[in-house]
PDB file of N, CA and C in Angstrom:
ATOM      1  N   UNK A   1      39.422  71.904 107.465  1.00  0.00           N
ATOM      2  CA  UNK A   1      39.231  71.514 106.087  1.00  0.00           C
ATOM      3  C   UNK A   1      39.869  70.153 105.817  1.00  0.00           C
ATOM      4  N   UNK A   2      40.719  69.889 106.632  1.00  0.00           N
ATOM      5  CA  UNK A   2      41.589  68.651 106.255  1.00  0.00           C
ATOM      6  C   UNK A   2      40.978  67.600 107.001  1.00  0.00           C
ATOM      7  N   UNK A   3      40.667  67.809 108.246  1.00  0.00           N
ATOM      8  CA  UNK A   3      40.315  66.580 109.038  1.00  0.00           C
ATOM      9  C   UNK A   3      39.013  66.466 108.907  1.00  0.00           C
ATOM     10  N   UNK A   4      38.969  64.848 109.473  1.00  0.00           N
ATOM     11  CA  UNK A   4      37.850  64.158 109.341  1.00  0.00           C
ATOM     12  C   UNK A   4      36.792  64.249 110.290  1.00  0.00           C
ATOM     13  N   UNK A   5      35.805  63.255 110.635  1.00  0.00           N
ATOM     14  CA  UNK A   5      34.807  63.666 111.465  1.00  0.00           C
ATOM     15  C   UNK A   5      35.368  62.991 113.033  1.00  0.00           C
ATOM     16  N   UNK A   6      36.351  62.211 112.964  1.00  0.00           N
ATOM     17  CA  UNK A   6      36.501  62.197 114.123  1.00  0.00           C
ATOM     18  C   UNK A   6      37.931  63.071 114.571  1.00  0.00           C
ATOM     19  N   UNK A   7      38.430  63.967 113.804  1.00  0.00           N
ATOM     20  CA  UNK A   7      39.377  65.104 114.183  1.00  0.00           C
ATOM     21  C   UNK A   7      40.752  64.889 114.006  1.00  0.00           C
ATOM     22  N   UNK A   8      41.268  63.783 112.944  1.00  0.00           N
ATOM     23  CA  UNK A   8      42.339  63.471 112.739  1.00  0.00           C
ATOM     24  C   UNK A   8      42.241  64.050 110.814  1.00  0.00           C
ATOM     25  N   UNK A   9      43.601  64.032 110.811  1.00  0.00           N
ATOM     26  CA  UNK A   9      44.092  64.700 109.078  1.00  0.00           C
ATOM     27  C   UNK A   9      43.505  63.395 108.149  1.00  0.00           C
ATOM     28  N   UNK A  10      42.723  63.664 107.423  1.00  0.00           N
ATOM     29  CA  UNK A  10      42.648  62.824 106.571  1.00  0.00           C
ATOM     30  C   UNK A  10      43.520  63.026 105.333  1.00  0.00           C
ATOM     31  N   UNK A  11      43.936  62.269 105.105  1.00  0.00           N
ATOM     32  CA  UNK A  11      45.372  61.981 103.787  1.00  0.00           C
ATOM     33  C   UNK A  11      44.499  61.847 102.498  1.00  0.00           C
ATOM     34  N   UNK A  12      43.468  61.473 102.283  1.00  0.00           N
ATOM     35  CA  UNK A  12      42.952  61.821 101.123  1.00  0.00           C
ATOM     36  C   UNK A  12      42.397  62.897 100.836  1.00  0.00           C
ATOM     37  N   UNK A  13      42.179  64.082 101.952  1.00  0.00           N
ATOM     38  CA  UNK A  13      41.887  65.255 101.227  1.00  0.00           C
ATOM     39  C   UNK A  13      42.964  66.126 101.316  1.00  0.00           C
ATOM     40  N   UNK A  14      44.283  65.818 102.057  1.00  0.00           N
ATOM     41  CA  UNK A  14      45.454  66.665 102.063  1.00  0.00           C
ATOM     42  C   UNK A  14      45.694  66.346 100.395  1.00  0.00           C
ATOM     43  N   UNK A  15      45.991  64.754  99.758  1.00  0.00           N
ATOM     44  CA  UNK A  15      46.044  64.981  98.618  1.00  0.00           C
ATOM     45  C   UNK A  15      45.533  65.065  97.255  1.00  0.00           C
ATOM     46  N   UNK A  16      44.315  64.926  97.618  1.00  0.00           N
ATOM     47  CA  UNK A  16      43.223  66.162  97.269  1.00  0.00           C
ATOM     48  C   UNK A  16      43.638  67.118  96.492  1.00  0.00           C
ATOM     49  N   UNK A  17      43.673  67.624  97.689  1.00  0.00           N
ATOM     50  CA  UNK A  17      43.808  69.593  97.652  1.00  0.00           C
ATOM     51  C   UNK A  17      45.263  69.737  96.888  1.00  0.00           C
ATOM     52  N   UNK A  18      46.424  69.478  97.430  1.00  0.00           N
ATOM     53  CA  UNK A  18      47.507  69.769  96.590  1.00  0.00           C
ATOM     54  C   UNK A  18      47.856  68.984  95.029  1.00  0.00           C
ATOM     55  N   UNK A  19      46.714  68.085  94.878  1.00  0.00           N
ATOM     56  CA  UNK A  19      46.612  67.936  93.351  1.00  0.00           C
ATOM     57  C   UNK A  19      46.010  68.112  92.477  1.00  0.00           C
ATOM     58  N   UNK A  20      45.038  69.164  93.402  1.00  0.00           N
ATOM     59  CA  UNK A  20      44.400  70.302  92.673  1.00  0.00           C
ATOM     60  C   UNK A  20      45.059  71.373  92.454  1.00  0.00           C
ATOM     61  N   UNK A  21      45.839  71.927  93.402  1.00  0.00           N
ATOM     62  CA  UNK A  21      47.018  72.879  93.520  1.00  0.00           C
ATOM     63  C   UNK A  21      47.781  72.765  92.415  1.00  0.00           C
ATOM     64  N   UNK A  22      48.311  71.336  92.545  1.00  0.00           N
ATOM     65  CA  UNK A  22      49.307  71.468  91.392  1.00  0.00           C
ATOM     66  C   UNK A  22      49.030  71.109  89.742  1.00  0.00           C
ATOM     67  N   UNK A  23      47.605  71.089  89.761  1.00  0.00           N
ATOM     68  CA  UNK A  23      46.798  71.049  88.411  1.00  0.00           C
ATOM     69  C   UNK A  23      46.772  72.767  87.894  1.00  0.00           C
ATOM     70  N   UNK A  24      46.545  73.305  88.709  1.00  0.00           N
ATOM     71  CA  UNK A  24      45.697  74.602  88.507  1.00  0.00           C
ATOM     72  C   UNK A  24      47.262  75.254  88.723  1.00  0.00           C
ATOM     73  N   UNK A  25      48.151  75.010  89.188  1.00  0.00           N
ATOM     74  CA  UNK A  25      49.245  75.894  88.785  1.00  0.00           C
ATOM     75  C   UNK A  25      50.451  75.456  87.665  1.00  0.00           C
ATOM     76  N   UNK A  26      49.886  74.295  87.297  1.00  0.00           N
ATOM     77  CA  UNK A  26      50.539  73.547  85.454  1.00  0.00           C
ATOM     78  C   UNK A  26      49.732  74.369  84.833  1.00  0.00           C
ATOM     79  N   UNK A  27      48.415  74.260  85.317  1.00  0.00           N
ATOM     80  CA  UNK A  27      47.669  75.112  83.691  1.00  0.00           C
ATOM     81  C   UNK A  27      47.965  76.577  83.759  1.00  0.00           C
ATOM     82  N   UNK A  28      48.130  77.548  84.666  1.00  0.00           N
ATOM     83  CA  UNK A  28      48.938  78.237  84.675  1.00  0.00           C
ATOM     84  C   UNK A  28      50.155  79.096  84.133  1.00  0.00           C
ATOM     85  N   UNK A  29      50.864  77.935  84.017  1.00  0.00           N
ATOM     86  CA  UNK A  29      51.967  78.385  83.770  1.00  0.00           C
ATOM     87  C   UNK A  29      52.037  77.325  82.354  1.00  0.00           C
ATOM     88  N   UNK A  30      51.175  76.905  81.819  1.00  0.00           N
ATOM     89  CA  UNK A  30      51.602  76.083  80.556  1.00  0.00           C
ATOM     90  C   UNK A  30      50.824  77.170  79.889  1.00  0.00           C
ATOM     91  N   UNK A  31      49.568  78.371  80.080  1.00  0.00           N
ATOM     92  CA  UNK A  31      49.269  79.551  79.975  1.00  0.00           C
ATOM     93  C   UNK A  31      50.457  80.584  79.618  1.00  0.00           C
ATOM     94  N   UNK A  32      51.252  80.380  80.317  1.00  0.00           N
ATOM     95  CA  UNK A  32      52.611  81.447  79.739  1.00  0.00           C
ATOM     96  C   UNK A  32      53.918  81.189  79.010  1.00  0.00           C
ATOM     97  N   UNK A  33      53.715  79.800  79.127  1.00  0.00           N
ATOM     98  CA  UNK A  33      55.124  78.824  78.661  1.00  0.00           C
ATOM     99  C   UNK A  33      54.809  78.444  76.917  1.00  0.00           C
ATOM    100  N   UNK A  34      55.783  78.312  76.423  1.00  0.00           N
ATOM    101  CA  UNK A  34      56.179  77.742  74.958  1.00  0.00           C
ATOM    102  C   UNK A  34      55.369  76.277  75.219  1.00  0.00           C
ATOM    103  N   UNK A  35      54.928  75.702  74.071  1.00  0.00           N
ATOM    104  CA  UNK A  35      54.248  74.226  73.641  1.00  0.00           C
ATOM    105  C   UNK A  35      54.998  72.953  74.308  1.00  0.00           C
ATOM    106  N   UNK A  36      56.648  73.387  73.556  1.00  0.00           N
ATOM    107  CA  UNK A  36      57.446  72.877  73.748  1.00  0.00           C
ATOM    108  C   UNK A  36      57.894  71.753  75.237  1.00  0.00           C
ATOM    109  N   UNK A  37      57.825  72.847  75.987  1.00  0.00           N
ATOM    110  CA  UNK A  37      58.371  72.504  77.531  1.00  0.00           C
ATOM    111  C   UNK A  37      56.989  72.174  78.588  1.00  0.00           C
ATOM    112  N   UNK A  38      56.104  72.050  77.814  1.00  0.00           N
ATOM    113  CA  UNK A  38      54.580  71.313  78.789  1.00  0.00           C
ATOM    114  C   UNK A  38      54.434  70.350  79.337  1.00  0.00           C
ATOM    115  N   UNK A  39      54.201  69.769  80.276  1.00  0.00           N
ATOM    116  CA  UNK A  39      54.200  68.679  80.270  1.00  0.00           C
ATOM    117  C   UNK A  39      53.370  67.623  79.641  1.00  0.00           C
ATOM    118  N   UNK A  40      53.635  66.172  79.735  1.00  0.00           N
ATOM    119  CA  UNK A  40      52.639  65.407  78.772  1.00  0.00           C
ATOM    120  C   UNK A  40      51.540  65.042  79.425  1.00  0.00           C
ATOM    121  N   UNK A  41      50.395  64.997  78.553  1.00  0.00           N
ATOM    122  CA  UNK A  41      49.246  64.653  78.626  1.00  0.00           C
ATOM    123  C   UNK A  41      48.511  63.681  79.622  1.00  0.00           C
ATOM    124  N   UNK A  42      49.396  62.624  79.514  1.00  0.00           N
ATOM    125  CA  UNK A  42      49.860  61.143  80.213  1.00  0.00           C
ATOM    126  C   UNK A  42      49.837  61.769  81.366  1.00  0.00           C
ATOM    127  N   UNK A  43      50.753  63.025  82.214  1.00  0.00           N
ATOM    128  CA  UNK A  43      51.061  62.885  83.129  1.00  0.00           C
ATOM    129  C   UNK A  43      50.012  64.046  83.926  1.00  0.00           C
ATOM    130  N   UNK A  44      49.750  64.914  83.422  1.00  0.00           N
ATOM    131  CA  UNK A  44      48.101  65.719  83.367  1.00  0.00           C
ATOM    132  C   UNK A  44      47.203  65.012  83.937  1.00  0.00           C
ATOM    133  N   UNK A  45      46.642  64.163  83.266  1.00  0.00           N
ATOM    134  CA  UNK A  45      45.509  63.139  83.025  1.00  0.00           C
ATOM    135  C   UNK A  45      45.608  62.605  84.413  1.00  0.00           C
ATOM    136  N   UNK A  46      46.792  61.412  84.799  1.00  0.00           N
ATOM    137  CA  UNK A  46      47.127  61.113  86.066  1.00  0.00           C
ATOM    138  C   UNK A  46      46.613  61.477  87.277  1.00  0.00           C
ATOM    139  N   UNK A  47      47.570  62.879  87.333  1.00  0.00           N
ATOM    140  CA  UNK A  47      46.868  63.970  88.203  1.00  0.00           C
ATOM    141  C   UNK A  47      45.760  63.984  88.611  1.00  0.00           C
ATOM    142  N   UNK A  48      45.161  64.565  87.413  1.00  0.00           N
ATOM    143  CA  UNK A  48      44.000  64.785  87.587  1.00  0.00           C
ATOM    144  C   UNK A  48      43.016  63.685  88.085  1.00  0.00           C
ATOM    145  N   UNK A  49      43.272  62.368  87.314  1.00  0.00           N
ATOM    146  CA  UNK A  49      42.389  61.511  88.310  1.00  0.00           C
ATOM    147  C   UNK A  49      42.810  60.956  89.625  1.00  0.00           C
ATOM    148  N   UNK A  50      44.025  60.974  90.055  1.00  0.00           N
ATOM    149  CA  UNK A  50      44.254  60.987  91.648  1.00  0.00           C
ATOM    150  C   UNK A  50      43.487  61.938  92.549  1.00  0.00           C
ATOM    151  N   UNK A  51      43.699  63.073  91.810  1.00  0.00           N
ATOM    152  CA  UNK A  51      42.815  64.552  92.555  1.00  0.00           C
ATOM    153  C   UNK A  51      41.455  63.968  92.462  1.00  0.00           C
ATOM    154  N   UNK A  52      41.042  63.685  91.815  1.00  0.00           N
ATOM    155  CA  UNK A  52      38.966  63.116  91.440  1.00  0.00           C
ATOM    156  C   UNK A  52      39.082  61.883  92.317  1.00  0.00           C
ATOM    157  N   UNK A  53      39.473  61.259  92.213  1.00  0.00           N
ATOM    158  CA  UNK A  53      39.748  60.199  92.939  1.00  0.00           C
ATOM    159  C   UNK A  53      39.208  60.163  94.615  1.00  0.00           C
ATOM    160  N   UNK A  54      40.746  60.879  95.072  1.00  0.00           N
ATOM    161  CA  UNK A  54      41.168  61.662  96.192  1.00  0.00           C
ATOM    162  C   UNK A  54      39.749  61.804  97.149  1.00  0.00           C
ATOM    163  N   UNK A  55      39.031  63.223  96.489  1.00  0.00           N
ATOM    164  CA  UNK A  55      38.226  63.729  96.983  1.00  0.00           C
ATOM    165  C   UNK A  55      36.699  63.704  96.730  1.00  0.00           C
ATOM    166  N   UNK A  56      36.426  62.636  95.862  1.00  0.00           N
ATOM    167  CA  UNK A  56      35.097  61.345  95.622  1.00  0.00           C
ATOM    168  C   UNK A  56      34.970  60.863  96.818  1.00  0.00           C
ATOM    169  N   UNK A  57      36.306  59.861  96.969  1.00  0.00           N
ATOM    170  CA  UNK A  57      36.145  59.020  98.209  1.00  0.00           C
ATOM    171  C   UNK A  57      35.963  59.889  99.580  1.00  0.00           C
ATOM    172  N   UNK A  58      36.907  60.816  99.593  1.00  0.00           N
ATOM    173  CA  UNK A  58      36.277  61.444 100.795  1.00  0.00           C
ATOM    174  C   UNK A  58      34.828  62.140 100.890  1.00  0.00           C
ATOM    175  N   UNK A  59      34.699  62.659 100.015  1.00  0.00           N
ATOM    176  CA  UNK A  59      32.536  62.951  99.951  1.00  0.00           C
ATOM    177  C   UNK A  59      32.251  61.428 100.189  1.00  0.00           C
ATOM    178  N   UNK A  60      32.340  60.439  99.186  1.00  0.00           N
ATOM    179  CA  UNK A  60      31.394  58.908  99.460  1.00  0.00           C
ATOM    180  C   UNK A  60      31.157  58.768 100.745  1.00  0.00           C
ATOM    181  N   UNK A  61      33.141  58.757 101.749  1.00  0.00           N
ATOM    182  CA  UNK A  61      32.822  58.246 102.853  1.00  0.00           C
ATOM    183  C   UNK A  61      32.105  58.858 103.653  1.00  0.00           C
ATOM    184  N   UNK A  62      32.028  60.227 103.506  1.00  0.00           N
ATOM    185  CA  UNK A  62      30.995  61.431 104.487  1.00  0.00           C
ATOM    186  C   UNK A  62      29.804  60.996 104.801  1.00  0.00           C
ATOM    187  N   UNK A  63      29.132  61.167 103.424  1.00  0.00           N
ATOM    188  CA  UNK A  63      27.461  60.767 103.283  1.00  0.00           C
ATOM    189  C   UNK A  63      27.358  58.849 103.600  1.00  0.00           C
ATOM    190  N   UNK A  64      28.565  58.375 103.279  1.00  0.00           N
ATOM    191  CA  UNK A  64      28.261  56.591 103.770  1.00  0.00           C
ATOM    192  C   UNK A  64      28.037  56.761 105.126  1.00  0.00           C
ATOM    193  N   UNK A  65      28.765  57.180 105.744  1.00  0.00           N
ATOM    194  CA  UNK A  65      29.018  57.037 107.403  1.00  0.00           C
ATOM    195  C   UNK A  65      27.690  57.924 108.064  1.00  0.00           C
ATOM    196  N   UNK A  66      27.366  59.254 107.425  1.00  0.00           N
ATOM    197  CA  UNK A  66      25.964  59.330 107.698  1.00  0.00           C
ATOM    198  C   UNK A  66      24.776  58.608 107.617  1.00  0.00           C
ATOM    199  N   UNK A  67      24.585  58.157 106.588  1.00  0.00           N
ATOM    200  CA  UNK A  67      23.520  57.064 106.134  1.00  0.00           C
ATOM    201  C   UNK A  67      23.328  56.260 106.925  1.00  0.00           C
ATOM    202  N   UNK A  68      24.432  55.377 107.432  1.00  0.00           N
ATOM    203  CA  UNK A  68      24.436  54.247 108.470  1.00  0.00           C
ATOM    204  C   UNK A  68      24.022  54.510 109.678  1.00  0.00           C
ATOM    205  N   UNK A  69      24.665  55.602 110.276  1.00  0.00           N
ATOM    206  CA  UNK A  69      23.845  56.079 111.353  1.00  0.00           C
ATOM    207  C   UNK A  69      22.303  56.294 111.184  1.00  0.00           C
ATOM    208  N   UNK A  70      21.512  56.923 110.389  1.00  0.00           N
ATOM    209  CA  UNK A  70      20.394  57.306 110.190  1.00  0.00           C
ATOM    210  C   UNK A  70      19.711  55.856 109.920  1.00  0.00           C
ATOM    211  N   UNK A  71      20.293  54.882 109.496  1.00  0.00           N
ATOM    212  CA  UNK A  71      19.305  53.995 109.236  1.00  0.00           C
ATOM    213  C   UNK A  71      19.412  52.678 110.660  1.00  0.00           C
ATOM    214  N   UNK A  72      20.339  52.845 111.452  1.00  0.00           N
ATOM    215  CA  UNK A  72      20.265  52.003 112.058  1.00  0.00           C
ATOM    216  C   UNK A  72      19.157  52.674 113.495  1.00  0.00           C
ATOM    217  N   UNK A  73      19.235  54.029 113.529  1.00  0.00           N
ATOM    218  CA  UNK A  73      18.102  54.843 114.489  1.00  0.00           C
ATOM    219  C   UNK A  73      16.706  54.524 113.919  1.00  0.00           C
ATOM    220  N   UNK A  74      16.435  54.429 113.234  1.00  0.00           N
ATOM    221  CA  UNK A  74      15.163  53.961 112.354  1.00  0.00           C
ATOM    222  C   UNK A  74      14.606  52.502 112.765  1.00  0.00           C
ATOM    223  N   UNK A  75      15.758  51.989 112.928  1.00  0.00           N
ATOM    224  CA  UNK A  75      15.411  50.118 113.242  1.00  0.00           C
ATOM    225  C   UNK A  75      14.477  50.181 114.850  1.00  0.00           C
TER     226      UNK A  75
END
């Protein structure tokens, strides 16, 4: 799940995944917690687009690096 197509860890879906992790276990627990002690919005938001971010680029680069192959067999 982590590595790439040539069999090494890719670092953008390790952090990815654990900033999805740690999205989905803020909302969680901001689910059981007082208003008060939530964290801010600002720092939510963040998150969340590092996580979108993250794991965009790793789909883009998937289907890029396919494409190229397929079109240069064509030539």
């Amino acid at each position: 799940m982590f590595k790439g197509q040539a069999g090494e860890v890719s670092s953008k879906r390790v952090v990815g995944v654990i900033g999805a992790l740690v999205l989905f276990g803020t909302m969680v627990a901001n689910s059981f917690s007082a208003e008060e002690i939530a964290p801010s919005a600002e720092l939510v938001a963040a998150v969340e687009w590092i996580t979108i971010m993250c794991l965009g680029f790793t789909s883009v680069e998937k289907f890029a690096k396919g494409g190229e192959g397929g079109a240069k067999e064509q030539e």
